[in-house]
N, C-alpha and C. Protein backbone atom coordinates (compact mmCIF):
# COMPACT_ATOMS: atom_id res chain seq x y z
N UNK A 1 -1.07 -21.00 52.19
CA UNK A 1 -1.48 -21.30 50.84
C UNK A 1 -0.73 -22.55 50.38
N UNK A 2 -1.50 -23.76 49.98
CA UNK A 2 -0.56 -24.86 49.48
C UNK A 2 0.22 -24.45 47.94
N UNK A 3 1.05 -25.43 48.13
CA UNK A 3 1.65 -25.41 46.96
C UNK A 3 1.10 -26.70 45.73
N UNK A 4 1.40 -25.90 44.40
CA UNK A 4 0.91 -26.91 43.41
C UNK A 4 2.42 -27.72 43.05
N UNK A 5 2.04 -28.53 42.02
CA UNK A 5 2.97 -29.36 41.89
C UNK A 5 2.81 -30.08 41.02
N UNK A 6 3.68 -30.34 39.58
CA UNK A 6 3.46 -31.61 38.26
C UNK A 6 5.22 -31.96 37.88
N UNK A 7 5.09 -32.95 37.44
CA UNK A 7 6.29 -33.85 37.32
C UNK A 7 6.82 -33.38 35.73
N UNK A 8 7.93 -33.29 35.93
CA UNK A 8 8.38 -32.34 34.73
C UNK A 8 9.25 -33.41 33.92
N UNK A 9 9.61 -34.41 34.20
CA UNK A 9 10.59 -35.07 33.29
C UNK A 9 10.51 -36.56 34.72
N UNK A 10 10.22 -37.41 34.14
CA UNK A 10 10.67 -38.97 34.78
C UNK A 10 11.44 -39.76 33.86
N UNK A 11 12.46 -40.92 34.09
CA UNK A 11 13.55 -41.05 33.25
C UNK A 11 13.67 -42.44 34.15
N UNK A 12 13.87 -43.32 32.77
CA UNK A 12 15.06 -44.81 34.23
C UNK A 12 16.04 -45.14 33.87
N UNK A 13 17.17 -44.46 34.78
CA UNK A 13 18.44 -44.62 34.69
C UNK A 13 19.01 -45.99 34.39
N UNK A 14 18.76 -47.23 35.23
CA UNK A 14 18.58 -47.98 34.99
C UNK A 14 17.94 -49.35 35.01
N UNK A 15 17.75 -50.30 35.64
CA UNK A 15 16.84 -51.73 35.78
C UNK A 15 16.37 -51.08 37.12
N UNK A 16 17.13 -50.48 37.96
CA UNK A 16 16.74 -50.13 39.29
C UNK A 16 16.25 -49.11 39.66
N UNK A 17 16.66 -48.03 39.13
CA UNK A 17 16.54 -46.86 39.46
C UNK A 17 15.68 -46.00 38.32
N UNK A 18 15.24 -44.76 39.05
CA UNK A 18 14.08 -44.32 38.37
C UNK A 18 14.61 -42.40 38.56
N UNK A 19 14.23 -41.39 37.70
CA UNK A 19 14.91 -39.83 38.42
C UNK A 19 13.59 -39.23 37.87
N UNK A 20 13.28 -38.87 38.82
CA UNK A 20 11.98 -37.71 38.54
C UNK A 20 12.43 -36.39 38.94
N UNK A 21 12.16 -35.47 38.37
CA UNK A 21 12.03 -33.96 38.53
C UNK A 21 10.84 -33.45 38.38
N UNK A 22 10.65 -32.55 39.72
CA UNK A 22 9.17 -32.25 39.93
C UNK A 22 9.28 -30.40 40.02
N UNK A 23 8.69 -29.60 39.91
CA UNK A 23 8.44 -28.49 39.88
C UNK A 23 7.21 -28.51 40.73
N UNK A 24 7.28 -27.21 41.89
CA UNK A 24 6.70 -26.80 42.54
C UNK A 24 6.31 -25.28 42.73
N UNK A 25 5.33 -25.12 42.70
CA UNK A 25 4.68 -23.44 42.42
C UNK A 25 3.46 -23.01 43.80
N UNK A 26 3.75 -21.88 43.96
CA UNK A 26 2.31 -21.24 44.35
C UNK A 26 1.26 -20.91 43.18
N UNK A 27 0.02 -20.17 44.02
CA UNK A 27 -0.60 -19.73 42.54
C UNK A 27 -0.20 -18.40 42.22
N UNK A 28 -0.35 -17.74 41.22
CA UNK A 28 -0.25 -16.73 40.55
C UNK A 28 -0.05 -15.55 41.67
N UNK A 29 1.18 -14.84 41.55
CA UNK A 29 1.94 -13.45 42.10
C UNK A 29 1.97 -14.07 43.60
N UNK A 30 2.44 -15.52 44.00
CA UNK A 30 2.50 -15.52 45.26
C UNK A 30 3.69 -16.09 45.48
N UNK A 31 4.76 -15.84 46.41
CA UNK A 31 5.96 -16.28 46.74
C UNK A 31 6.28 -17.54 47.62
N UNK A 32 7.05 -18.27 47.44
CA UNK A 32 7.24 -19.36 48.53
C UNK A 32 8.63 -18.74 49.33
N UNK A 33 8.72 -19.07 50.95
CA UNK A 33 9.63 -18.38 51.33
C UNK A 33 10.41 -19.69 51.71
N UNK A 34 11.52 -19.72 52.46
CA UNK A 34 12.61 -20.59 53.00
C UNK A 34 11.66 -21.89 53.86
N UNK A 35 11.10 -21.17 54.43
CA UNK A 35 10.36 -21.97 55.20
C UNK A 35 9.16 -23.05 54.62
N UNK A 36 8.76 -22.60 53.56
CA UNK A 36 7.84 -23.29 52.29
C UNK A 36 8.88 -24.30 52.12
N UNK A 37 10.11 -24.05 51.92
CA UNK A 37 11.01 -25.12 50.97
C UNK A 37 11.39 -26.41 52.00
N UNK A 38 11.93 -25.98 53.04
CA UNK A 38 12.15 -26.62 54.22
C UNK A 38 11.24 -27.72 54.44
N UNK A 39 10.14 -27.63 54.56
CA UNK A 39 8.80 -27.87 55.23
C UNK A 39 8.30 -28.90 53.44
N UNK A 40 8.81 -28.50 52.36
CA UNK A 40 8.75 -29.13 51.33
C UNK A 40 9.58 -30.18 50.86
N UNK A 41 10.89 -29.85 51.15
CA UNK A 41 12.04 -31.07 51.29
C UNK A 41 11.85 -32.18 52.15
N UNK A 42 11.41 -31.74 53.70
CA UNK A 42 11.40 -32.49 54.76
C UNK A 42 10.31 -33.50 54.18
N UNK A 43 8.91 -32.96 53.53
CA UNK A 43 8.12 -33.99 53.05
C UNK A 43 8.61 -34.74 51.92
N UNK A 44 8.95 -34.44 50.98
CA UNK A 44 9.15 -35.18 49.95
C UNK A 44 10.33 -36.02 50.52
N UNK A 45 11.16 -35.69 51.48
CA UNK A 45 12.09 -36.88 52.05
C UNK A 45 11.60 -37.98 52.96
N UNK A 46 10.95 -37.37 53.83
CA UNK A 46 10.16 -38.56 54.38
C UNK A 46 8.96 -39.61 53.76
N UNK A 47 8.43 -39.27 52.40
CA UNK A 47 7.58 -39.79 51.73
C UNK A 47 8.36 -40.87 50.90
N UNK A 48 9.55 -40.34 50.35
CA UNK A 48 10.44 -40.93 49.81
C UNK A 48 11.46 -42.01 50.87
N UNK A 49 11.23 -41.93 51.71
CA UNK A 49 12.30 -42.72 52.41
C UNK A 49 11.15 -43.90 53.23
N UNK A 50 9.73 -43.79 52.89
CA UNK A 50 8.78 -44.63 53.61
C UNK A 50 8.73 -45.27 52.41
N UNK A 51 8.01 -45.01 51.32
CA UNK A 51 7.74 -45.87 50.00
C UNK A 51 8.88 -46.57 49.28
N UNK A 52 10.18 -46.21 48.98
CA UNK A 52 10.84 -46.80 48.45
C UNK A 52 12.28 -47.13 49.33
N UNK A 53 13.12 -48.12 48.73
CA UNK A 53 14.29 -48.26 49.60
C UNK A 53 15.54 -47.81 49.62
N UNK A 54 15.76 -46.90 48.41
CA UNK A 54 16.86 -45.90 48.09
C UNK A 54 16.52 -44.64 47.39
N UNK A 55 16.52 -43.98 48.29
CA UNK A 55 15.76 -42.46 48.08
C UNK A 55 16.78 -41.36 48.49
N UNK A 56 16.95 -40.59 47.22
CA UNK A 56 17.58 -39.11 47.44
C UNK A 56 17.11 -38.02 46.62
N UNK A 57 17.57 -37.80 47.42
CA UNK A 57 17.36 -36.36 46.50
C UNK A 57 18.32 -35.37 46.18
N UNK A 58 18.86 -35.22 44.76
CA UNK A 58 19.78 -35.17 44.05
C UNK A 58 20.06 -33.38 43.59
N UNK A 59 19.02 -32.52 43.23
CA UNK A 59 19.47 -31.40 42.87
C UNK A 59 18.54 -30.74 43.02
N UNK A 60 18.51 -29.30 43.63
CA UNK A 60 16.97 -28.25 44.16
C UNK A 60 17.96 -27.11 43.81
N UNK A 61 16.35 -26.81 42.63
CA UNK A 61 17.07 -25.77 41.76
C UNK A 61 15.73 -24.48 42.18
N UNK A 62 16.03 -23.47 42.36
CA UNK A 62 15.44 -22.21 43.05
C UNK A 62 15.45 -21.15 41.87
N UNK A 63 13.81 -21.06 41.52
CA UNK A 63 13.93 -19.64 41.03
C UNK A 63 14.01 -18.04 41.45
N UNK A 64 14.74 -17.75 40.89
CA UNK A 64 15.22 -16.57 41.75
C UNK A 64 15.02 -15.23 40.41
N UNK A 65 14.09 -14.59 40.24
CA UNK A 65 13.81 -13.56 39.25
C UNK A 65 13.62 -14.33 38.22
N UNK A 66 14.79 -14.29 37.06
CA UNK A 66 14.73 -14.58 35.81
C UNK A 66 15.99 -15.68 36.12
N UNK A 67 16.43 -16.10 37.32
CA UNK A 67 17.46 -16.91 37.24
C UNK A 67 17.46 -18.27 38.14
N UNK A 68 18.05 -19.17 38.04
CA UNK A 68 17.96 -20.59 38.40
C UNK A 68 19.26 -20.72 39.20
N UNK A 69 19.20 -21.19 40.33
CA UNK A 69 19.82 -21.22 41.36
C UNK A 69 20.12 -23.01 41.70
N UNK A 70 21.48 -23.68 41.73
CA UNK A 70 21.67 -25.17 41.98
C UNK A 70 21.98 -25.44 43.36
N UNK A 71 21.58 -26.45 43.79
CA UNK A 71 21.70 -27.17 45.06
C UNK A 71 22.07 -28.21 45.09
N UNK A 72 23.45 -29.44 45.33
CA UNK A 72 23.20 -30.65 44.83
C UNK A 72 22.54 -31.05 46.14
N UNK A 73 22.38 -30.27 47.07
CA UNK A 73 21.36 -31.06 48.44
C UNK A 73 21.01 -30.12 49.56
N UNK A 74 20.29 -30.18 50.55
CA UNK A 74 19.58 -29.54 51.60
C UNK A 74 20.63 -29.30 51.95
N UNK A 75 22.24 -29.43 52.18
CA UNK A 75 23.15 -28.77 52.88
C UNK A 75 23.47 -27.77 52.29
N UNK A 76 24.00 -28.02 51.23
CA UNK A 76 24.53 -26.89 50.33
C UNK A 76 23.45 -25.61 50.43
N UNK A 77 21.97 -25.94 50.38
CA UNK A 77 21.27 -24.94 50.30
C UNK A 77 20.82 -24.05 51.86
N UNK A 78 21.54 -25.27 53.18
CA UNK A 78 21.26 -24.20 54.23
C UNK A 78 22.64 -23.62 54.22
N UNK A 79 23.76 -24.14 53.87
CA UNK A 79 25.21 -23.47 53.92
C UNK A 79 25.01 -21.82 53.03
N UNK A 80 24.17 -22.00 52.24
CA UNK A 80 23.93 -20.24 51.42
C UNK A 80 23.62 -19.80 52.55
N UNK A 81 22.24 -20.07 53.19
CA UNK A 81 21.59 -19.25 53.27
C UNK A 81 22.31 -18.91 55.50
N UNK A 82 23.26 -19.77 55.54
CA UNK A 82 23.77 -19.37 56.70
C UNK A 82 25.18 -18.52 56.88
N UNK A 83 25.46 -17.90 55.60
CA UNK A 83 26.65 -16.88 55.06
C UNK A 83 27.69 -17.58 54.80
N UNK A 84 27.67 -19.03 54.68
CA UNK A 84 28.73 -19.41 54.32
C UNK A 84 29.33 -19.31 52.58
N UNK A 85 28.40 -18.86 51.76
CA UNK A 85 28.51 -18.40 50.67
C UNK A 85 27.92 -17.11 50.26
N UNK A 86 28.80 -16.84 49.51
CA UNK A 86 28.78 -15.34 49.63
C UNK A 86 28.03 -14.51 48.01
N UNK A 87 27.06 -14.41 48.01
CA UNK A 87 26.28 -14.17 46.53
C UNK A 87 25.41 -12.46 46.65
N UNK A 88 25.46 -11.63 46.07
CA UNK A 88 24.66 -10.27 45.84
C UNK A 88 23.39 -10.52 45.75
N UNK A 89 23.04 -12.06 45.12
CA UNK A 89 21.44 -11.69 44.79
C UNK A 89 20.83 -12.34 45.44
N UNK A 90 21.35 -13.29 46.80
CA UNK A 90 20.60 -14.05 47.54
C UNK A 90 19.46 -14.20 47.71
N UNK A 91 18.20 -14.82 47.69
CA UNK A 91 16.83 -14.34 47.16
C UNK A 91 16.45 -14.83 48.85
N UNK A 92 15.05 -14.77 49.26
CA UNK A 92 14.62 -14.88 50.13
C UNK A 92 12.96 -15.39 50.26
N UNK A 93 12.80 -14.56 48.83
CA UNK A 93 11.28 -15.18 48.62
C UNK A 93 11.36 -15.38 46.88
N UNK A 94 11.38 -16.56 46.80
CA UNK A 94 11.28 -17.34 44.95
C UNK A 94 9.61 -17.19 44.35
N UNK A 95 9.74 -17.63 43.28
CA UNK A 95 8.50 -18.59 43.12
C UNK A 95 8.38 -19.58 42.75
N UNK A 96 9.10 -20.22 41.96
CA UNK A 96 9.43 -21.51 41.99
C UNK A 96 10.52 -22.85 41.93
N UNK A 97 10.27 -23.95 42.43
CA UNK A 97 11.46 -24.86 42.69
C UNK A 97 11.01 -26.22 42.32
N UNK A 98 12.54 -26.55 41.73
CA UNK A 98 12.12 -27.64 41.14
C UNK A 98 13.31 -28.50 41.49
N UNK A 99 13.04 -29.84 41.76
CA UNK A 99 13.91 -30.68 42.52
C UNK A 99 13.56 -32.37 42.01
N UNK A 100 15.28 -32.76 41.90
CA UNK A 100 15.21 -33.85 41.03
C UNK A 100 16.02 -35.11 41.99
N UNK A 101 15.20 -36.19 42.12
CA UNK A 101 15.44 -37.36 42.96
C UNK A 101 14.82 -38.28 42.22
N UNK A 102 16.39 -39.58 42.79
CA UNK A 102 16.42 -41.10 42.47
C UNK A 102 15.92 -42.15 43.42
N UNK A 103 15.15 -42.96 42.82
CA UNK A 103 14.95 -43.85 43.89
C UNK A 103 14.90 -44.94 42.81
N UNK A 104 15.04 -45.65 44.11
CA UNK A 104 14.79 -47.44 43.54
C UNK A 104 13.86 -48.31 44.17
């Protein structure tokens, strides 16, 4: 099932630089799992690293029930999920994520 997707806030930091935050969803009562996100990062990084010449990606924030989960990057978020942090509510299947990157 693809995922949807609309731009929630764009901003220019400054003469150079630009920060968009995008939110990403399934449709209605459907979950995205680890592998959705993965497979979602990897694109939006490689799309971002072909079109522009300074591209990151800055914070992937995970909904998790009623709660919001921070990432400042794809490490931090495989370091959770490989026990190196230690959390009760570890989620496994979200529904939505929203992730905020600079480019220039």
């Amino acid at each position: 099932m693809p995922l949807n997707g609309k731009v929630l806030r764009r901003r220019q930091l400054n003469r150079d630089q630009t920060q968009v935050t995008t939110q990403f969803y399934k449709d209605r009562r459907q979950t995205m799992s680890r592998r959705d996100l993965d497979n979602l990062l990897e694109q939006i990084r490689e799309r971002g690293e072909k079109r522009y010449d300074n591209f990151d990606v800055k914070l992937i924030r995970v909904l998790n029930g009623a709660n919001w989960i921070s990432f400042t990057d794809h490490e931090a978020l495989d370091n959770y999920y490989d026990g190196k942090v230690n959390d009760a509510t570890k989620f496994h299947e979200f529904s939505q994520v929203q992730i905020t990157a600079i480019y220039s």
